[in-house]
Every structure is written in structure tokens, then in C-alpha cells.
Protein backbone atom coordinates (compact mmCIF):
# COMPACT_ATOMS: atom_id res chain seq x y z
CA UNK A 1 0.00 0.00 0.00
CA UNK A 2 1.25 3.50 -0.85
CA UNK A 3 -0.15 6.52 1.15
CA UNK A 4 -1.58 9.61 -0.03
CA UNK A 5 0.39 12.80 -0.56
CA UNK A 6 -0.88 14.40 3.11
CA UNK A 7 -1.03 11.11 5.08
CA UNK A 8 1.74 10.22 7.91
CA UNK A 9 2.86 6.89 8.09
CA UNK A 10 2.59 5.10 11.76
CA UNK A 11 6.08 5.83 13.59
CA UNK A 12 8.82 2.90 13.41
CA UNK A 13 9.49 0.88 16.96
CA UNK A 14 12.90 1.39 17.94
CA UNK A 15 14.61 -1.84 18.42
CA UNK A 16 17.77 -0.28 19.63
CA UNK A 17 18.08 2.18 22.58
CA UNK A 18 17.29 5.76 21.78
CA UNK A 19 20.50 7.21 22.91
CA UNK A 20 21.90 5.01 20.37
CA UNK A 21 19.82 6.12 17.82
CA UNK A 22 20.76 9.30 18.13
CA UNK A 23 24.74 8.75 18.74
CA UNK A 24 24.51 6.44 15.53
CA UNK A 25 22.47 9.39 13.28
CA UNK A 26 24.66 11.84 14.38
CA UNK A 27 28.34 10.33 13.79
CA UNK A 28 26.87 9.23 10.16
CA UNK A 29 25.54 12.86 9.38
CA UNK A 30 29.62 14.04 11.06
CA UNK A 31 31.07 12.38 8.33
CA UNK A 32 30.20 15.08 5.86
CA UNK A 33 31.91 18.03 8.67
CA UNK A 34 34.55 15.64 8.96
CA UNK A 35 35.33 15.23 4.86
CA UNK A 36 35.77 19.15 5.00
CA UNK A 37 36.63 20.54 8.97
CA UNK A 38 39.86 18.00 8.81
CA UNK A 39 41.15 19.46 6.12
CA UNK A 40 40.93 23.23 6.86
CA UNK A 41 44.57 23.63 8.50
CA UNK A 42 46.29 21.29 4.99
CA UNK A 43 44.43 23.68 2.77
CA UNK A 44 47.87 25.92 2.54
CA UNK A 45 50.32 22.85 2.28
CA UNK A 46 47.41 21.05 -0.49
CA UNK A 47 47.79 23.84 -2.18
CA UNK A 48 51.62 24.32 -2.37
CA UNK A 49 52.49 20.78 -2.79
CA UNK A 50 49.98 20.20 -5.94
CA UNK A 51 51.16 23.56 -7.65
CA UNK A 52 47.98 25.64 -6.85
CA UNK A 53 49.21 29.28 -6.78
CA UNK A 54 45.67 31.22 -6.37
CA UNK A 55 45.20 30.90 -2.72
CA UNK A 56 41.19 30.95 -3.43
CA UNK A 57 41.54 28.20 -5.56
CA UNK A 58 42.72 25.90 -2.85
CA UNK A 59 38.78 26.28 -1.43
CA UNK A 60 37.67 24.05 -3.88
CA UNK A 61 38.47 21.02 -2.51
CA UNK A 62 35.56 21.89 -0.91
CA UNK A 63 33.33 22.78 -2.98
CA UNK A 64 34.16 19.62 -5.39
CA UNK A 65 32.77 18.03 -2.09
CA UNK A 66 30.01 20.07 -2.08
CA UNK A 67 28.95 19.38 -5.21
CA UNK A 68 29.23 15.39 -5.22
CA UNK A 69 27.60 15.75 -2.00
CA UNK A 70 24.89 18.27 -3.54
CA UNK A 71 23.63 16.29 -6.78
CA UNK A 72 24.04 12.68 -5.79
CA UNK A 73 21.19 13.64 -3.18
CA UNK A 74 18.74 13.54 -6.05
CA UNK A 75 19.10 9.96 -6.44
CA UNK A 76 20.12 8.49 -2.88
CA UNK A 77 16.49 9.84 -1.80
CA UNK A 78 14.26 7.46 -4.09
CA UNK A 79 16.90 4.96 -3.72
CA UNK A 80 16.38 4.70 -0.25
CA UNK A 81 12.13 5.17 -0.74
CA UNK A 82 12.52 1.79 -3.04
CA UNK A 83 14.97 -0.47 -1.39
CA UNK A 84 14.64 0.91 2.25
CA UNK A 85 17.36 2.79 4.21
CA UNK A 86 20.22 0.14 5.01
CA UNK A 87 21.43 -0.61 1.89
CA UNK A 88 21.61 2.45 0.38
CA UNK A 89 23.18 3.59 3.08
CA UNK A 90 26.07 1.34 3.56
CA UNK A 91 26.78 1.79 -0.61
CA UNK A 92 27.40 5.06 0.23
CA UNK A 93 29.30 5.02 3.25
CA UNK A 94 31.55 2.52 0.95
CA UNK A 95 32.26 4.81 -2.01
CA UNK A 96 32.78 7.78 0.57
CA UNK A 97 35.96 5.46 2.03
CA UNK A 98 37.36 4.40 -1.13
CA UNK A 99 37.53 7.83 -2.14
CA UNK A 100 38.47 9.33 1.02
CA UNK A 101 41.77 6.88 0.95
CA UNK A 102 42.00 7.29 -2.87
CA UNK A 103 42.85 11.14 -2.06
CA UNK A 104 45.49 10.22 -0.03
CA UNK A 105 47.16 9.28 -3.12
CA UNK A 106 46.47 11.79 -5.45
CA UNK A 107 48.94 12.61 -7.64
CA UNK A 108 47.64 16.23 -8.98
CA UNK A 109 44.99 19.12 -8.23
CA UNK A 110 42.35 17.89 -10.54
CA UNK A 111 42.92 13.98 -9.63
CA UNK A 112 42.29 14.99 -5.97
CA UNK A 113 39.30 17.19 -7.30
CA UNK A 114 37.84 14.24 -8.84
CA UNK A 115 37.66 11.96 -6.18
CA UNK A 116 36.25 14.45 -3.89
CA UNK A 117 33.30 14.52 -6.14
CA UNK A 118 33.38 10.92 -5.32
CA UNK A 119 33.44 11.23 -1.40
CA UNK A 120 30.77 13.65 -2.12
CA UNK A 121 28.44 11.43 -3.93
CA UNK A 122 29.28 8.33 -1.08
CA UNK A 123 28.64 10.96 1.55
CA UNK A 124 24.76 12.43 0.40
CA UNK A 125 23.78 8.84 1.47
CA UNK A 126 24.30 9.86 5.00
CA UNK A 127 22.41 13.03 4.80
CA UNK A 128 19.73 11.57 2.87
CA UNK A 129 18.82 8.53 4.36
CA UNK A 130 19.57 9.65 8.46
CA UNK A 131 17.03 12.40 7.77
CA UNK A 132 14.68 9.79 6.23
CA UNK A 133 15.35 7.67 9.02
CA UNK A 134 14.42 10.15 11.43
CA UNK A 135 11.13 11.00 10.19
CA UNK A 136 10.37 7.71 9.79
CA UNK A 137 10.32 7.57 13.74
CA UNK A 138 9.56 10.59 14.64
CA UNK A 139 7.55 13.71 13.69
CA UNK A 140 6.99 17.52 14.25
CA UNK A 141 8.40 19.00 17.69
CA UNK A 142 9.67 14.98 18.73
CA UNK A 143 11.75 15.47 14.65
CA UNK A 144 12.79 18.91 15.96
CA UNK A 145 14.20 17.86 19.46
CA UNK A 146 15.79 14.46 17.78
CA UNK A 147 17.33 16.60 14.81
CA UNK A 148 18.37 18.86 17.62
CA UNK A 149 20.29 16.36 19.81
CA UNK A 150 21.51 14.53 16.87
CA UNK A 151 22.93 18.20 15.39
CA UNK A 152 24.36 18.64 18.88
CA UNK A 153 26.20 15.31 18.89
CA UNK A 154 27.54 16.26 14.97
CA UNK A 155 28.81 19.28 16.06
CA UNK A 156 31.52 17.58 18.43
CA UNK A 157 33.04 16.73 14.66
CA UNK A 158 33.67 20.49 13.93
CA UNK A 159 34.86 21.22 17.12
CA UNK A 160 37.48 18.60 17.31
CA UNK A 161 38.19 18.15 12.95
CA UNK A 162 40.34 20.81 12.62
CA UNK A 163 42.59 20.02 15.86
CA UNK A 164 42.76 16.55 14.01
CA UNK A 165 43.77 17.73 11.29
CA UNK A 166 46.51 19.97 12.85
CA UNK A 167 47.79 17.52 14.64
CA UNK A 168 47.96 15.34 11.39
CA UNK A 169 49.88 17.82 10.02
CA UNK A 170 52.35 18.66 12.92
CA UNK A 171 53.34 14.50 12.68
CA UNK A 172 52.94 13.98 9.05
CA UNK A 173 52.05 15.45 5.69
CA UNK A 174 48.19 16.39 4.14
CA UNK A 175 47.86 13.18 2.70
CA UNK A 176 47.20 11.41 5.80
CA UNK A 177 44.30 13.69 6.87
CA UNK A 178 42.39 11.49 4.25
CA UNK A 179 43.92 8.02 5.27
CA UNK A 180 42.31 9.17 8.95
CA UNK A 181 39.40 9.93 7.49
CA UNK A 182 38.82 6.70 5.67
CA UNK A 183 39.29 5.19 9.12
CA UNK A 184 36.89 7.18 11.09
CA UNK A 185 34.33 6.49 7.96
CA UNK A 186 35.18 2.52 8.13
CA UNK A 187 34.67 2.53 11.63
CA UNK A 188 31.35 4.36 11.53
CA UNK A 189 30.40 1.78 8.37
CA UNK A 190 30.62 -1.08 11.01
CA UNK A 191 28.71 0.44 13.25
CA UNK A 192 26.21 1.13 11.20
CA UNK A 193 26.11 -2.40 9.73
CA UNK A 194 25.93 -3.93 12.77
CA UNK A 195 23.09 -1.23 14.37
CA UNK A 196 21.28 0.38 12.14
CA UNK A 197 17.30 -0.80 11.91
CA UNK A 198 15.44 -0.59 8.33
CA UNK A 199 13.09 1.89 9.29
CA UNK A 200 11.06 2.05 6.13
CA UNK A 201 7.68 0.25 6.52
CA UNK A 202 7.45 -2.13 3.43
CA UNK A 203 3.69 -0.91 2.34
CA UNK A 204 5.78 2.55 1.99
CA UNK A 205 7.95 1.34 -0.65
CA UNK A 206 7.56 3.49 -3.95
CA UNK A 207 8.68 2.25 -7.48
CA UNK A 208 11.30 3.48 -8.48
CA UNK A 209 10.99 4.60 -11.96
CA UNK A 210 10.54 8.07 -13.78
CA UNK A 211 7.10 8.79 -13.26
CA UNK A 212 7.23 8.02 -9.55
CA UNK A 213 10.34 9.78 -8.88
CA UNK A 214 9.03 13.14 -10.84
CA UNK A 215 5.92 12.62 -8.95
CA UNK A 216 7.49 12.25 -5.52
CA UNK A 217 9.48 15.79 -6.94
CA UNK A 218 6.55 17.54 -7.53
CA UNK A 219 5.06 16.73 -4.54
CA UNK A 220 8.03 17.89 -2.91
CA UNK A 221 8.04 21.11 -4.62
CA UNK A 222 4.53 21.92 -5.34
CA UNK A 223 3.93 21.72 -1.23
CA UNK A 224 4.47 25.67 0.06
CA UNK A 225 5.12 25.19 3.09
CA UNK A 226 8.00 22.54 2.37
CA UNK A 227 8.83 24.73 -0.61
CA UNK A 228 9.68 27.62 1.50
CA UNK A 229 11.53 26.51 4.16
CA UNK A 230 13.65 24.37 2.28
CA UNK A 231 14.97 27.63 0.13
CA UNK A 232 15.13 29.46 3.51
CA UNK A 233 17.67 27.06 4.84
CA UNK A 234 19.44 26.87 1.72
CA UNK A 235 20.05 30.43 2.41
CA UNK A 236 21.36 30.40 5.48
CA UNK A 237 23.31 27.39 4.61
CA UNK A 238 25.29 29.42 2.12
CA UNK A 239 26.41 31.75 4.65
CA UNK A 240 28.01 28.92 7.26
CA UNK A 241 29.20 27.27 3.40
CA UNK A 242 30.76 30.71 2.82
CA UNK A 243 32.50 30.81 6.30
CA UNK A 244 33.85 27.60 5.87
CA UNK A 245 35.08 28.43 2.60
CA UNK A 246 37.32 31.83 3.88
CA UNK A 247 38.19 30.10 7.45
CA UNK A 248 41.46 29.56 7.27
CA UNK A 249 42.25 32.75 5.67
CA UNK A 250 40.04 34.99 7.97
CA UNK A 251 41.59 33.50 11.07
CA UNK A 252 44.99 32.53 9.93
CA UNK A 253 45.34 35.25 7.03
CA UNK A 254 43.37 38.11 8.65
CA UNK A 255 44.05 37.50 13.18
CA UNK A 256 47.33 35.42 12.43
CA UNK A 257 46.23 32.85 14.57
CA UNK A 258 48.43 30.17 13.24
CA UNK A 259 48.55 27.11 14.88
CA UNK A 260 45.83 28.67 17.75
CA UNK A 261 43.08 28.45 14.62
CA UNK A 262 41.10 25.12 15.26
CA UNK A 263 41.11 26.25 18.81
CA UNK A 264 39.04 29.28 17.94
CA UNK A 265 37.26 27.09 15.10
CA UNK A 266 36.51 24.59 17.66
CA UNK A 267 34.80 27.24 20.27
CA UNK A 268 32.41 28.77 17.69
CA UNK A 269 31.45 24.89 16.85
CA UNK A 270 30.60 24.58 20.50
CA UNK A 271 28.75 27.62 20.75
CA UNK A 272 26.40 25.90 17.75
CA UNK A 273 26.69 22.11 19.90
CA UNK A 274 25.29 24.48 22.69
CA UNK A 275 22.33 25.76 20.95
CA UNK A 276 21.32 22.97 19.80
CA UNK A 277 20.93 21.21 23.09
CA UNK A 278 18.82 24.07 24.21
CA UNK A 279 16.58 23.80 21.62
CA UNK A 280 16.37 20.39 21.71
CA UNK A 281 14.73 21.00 25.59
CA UNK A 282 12.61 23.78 24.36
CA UNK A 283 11.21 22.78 21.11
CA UNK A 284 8.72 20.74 23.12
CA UNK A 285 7.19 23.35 25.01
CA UNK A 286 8.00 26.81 22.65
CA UNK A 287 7.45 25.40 19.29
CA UNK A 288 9.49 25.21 16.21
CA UNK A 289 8.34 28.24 14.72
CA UNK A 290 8.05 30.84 17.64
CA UNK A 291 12.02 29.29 18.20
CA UNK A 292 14.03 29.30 14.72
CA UNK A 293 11.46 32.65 13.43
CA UNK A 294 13.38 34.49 16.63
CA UNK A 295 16.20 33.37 15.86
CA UNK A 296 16.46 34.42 12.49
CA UNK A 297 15.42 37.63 13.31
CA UNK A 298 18.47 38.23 15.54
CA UNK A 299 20.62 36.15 13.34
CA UNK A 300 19.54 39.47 11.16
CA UNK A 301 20.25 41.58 14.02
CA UNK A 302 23.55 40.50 14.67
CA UNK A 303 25.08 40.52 11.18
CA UNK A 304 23.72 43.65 10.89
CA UNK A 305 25.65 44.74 13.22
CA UNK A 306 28.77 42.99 12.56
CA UNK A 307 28.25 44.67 8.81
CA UNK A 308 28.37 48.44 10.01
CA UNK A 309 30.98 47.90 12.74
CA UNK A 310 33.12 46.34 9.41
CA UNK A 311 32.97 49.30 7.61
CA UNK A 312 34.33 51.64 9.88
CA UNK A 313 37.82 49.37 9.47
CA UNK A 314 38.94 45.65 10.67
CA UNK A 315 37.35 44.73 13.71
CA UNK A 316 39.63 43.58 16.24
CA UNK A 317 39.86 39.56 17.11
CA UNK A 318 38.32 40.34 20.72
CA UNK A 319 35.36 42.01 18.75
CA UNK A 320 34.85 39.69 16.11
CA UNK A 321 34.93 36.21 17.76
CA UNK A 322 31.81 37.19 20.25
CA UNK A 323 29.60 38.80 17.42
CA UNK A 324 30.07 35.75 15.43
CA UNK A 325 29.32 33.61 17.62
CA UNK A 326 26.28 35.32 18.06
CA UNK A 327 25.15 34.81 15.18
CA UNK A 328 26.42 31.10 14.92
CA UNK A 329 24.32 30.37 18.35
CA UNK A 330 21.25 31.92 16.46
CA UNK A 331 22.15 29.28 13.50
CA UNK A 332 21.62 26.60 16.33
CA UNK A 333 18.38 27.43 16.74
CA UNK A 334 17.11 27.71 12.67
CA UNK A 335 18.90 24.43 10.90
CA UNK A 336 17.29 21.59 12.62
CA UNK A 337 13.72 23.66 13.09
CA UNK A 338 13.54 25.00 9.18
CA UNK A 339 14.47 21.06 8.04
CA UNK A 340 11.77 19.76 10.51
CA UNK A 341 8.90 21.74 9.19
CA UNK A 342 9.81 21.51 5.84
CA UNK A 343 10.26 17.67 6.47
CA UNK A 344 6.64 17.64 8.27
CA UNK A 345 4.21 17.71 5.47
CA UNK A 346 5.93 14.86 3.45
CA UNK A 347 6.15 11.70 5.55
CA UNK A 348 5.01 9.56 3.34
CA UNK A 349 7.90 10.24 0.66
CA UNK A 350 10.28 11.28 3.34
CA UNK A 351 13.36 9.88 1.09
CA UNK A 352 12.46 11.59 -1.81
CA UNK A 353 11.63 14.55 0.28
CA UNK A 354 15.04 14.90 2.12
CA UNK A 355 16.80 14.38 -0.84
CA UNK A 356 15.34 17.08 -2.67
CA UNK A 357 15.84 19.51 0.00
CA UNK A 358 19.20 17.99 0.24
CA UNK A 359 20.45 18.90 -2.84
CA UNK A 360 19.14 22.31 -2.53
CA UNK A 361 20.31 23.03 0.29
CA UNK A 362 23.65 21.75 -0.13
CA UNK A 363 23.89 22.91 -3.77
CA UNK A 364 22.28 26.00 -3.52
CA UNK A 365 24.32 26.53 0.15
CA UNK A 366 27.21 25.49 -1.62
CA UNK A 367 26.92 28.11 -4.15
CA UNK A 368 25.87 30.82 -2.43
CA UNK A 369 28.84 29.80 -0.16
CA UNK A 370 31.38 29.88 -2.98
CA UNK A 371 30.68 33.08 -3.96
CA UNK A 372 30.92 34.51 -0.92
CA UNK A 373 34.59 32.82 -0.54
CA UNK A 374 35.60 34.61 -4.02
CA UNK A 375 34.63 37.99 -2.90
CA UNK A 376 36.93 37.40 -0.05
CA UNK A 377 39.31 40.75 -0.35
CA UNK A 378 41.56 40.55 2.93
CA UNK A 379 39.10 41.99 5.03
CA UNK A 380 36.00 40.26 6.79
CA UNK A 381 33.37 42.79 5.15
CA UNK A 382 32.60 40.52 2.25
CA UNK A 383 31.80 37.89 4.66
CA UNK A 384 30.04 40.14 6.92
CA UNK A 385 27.45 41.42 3.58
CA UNK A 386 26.97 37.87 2.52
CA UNK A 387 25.94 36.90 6.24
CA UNK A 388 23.26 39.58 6.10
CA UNK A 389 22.25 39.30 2.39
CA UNK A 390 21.16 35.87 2.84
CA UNK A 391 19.41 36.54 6.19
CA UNK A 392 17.27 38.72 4.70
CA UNK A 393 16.76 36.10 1.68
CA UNK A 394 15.71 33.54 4.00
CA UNK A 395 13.05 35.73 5.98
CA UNK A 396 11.68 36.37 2.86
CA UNK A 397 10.77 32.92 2.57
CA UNK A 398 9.24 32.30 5.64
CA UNK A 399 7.57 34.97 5.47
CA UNK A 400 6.05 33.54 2.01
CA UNK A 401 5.86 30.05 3.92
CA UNK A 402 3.44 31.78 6.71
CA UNK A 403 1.47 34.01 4.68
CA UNK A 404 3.29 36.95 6.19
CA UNK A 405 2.68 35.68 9.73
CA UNK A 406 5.43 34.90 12.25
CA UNK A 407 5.76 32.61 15.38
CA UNK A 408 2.18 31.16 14.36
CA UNK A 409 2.30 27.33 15.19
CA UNK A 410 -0.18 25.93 12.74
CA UNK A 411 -0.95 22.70 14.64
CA UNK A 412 -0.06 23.70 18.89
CA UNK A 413 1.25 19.46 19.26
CA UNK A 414 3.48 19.59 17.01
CA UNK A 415 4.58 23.03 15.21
């Protein structure tokens, strides 16, 4: 039996504890923060020992990532809607290894370009399916507080990637940032293999063939609601894509932080780890909207702020580092709440549904992300316009999404 667009499909039985659940979602959904946080301090040496002289250009081994990661989305989704959510899975967390030791051994830029792609397509199976296999389980506020714990727990990757990665590179040389990240992926594969639970009802398989896939699509994107929210996260993706992007040379470039940079990396990572666990114990009781809508209003206030106080000259370290991590504690509180809502409405396709929003938000973050890395002109003031710009772009959107209404919870259980 295949439900009707509208219908929510009874919640999956845990067979494993919840705790685990979580742990397991959230190291899968690290290994994407982990393919690029790692790598931030090699960027330089990457660069130098593969002949790249424009220092922007070494940002995209990123965004090759980024956009393996972005497209193969599309097709991971009704993958996992066909042939349920293990097997899918575990062919992606395979490619995502074999690539991630393949770069090791790169021999030139564009090789280690190409398999990045690679990683990127293993890696959308994580981000695909863990969503899927959420909302299989659970649904509205109960998504919102899971996706919040489980972005809490993937945060510890961001926080402690870039020390990794230093540390990689005080002992040895860039290439074995990757072998270490095959490892951590292998590991993370067994796990999985041995723990995770097909969570996919089989009544809610869908075909998978052209006409059900553009169906599932158009469902997807002819639902406003979903529709909205999706491109409002997209938007604010792009600017954490575009931070990513100028990290190293904001704080190693820019502050001269040197060695000291996944430290401060690290500390804005746990400001976001923070957030989330707050919202995660007040999604219940507040709602998702009245939570990420104020949030994204002073996520506008605060790189507003940051914008002006740029244009008077470069803000000193001691000024910077707290009104970013403003705005980063704000981001807490919009990611897993935007994805949750959007995710709502479409439980019945949730595979196809997370992939599409998937891909746009990694795609469209991704792009809106790169361009804010190329306008990056020694100064933080590009970073600082793109942060606001795509505020402002996102609160359009909800504000489409809601009719013009904020912090309206259209159903008091769950919204």
C-alpha cells in the first residue's frame, strides 16, 4: 500500500536504545563536517604541494565536495524510498571510504578534485537517508528535538576536525588527513552495519521509476510550506558554506592565529553544539516556529551589526569572535527547526523529500557559499554582507511560507 500525498505513516518501533539512535544518526551525518573541517589547517600545504598558486583556488576542494555531496542527493532519496534505508546507506558510506583513501594518493589538483566529487556522492547517502530515518520515527516538535540532539552530537566533529587535522599535520604530511578519514568512515560503516534498523515500513515502498520519482518531486516542490523553508535554509546554509570556505584565511590570514586556529574554530562549533541542546529542551514546550522565526530575526540583528561595525575598518579579534558567535548560536536554533517543518508535510515520501531539500540546500548553500569565498578581499566585510544578504533572503521565505505571519504554530502538538 502506498499513502496519499498528506497522510503520515505510523512511527517505526525502535529496536535499539534511543541514545543510540541518536549517537549512531549523528556520527553518520559528522562524516560530511569531517570530509571538509579536517582538512581546513592542509588547505595551505594542499595547495603548495599540488602547484595551486591562487590561494582561493585551494577552497575548492571543498566545494568539489560540495557538489558530489549536492547532486548525488537527487538519487540516494528514491533509492532509499525503493529499497529501504540500510542498503543504500552502507553503498554510500563505501564509495565515501574508497575515495576518502584514494585522495590520499592523489597525484595532482584535478585527480584529488575528482575523487572528492566521489566522497561527495558516497557521503549524500548519509544526509539523505539519516534524515529519512528520522522521520520515519519521529515527527513535528519529537523530529525537531531528535534533529536537535543529533545536530548537537555532529557538532563535536567540527569542534574537534580541525585540531585533528593539525595535529595530522604537525606528525605527518596532508595526505594522511584522508587516510584518517577513511578510518573514522570505516569505523562508523561497522557500526552502522551492525546497528542500524530498516526503518522504512514495506507498504511505503515506492517504485522506483521516472514517473514516480518526478511525482514524488513535484510533490516535494509543489507543497508551500515545504517549498519555502527548504529555500530558507538553503540560504542560510550558504552563509556557514561561505565561512567555511574563507576560514582559514580569515583567522589565519586576517588574526594570524596560526597554529591557535582550530582552537578558535573549535569554540564557535561549540557555541552551535550548545544551541542545539537548548533547543532540543525547548522545542517541546516553545514550538518550532516561535524558536528558529526568533532566531532568524536576531541572526539578522547581529550581522547587521557585525556589517556596520566592518565598515568603519577591521574589527579587532576580541570584537569579532563574540559577534560571530552570536550569530552562529542563532544558527543553532534555525537548521534543525527549518528542516523539521519543511520535512513535516511529506512523511510519506520522506526519502524523496530529504533528498530534494538535500540537494538544494547543499547545492544552492554550496553556491551561495562559494561566492561569498571569491569575494573574499583581505578583510572580513565581504563575509560580513553575505551573512546579512542571505538573512534577509531567508526571511523572505518564511515569510512567504506563513502568509506573512510569524511565530504562528499551525498545529499547537506539534509546530
Amino acid at each position: 500500500m502506498t499513502p496519499q500525498p498528506g497522510t503520515s505513516p505510523q512511527p517505526f518501533q525502535l529496536r535499539i536504545p534511543r541514545w543510540e539512535f541518536i549517537a549512531l544518526a549523528a556520527a553518520l551525518m559528522a562524516l560530511n563536517a569531517l570530509a571538509i573541517d579536517i582538512m581546513l589547517p592542509g588547505l595551505q600545504e594542499i595547495g603548495a604541494s599540488l602547484g595551486v598558486e591562487n590561494e582561493n583556488h585551494r577552497q575548492y576542494v571543498i566545494t568539489a565536495y560540495i557538489a558530489g555531496f549536492g547532486v548525488a542527493q537527487l538519487f540516494f532519496g528514491p533509492l532509499s524510498d525503493r529499497f529501504g534505508r540500510r542498503a543504500p546507506m552502507l553503498v554510500g558510506l563505501a564509495i565515501y571510504v574508497a575515495a576518502a583513501l584514494g585522495s590520499a594518493f592523489a597525484p595532482t589538483f584535478e585527480a584529488l578534485l575528482i575523487l572528492r566529487v566521489i566522497q561527495g556522492i558516497g557521503a549524500a547517502a548519509t544526509r539523505v537517508i539519516v534524515v529519512s530515518v528520522v522521520r520515519d520515527v519521529f515527527g513535528g516538535r519529537a523530529m525537531a528535538e531528535v534533529m536537535s540532539l543529533v545536530f548537537m552530537v555532529f557538532m563535536v566533529i567540527p569542534v574537534v576536525a580541525p585540531g585533528m587535522g593539525q595535529i595530522v599535520m604537525l606528525f605527518s604530511e596532508w595526505h594522511m588527513i584522508f587516510v584518517v578519514m577513511a578510518v573514522v568512515a570505516l569505523l562508523f560503516t561497522l557500526w552502522a552495519a551492525a546497528r542500524l534498523p530498516e526503518t522504512l515500513h514495506p507498504e511505503y515502498r515506492r517504485s522506483f521509476n521516472v514517473q514516480t520519482i518526478a511525482n514524488g518531486f513535484r510533490i516535494v516542490l509543489t507543497n508551500r510550506v515545504s517549498l519555502c523553508y527548504m529555500l530558507a535554509t538553503t540560504s542560510i546554509f550558504g552563509a556557514l558554506f561561505g565561512f567555511i570556505n574563507s576560514a582559514q584565511q580569515v583567522y589565519v590570514g586576517i588574526y594570524g592565529l596560526g597554529v591557535w586556529f582550530p582552537v578558535i574554530f573549535a569554540a564557535i562549533a561549540g557555541m552551535m553544539a550548545v544551541s542545539s541542546f537548548v533547543n532540543s529542551r525547548l522545542v517541546g514546550r516553545v514550538g518550532m516556529r516561535k524558536l528558529s522565526h526568533g532566531a532568524l530575526l536576531g541572526f539578522i540583528a547581529v550581522t547587521s551589526i557585525w556589517l556596520v561595525l566592518s565598515l568603519f575598518g577591521q574589527l579587532p579579534l576580541y570584537v569579532f569572535v563574540p559577534i560571530f558567535a552570536a550569530a552562529m548560536l542563532q544558527f543553532g536554533w534555525i537548521g534543525s527547526n527549518f528542516n523539521s517543518i519543511a520535512m513535516e508535510p511529506l512523511g510519506h515520501l520522506a526519502g524523496t523529500a530529504s533528498s530534494v531539500q538535500g540537494f538544494t540546500q547543499t547545492v544552492g548553500g554550496g553556491f551561495i557559499g562559494a561566492v561569498i569565498g571569491q569575494l573574499f578581499d583581505g578583510t572580513t566585510t565581504p563575509l560580513a554582507a553575505g551573512f546579512c544578504a542571505v538573512s534577509l533572503l531567508s526571511l523572505t521565505f518564511v515569510l512567504i511560507a506563513e502568509r506573512g505571519k510569524l511565530f504562528q504554530a499551525h498545529n499547537p502538538r506539534t509546530a
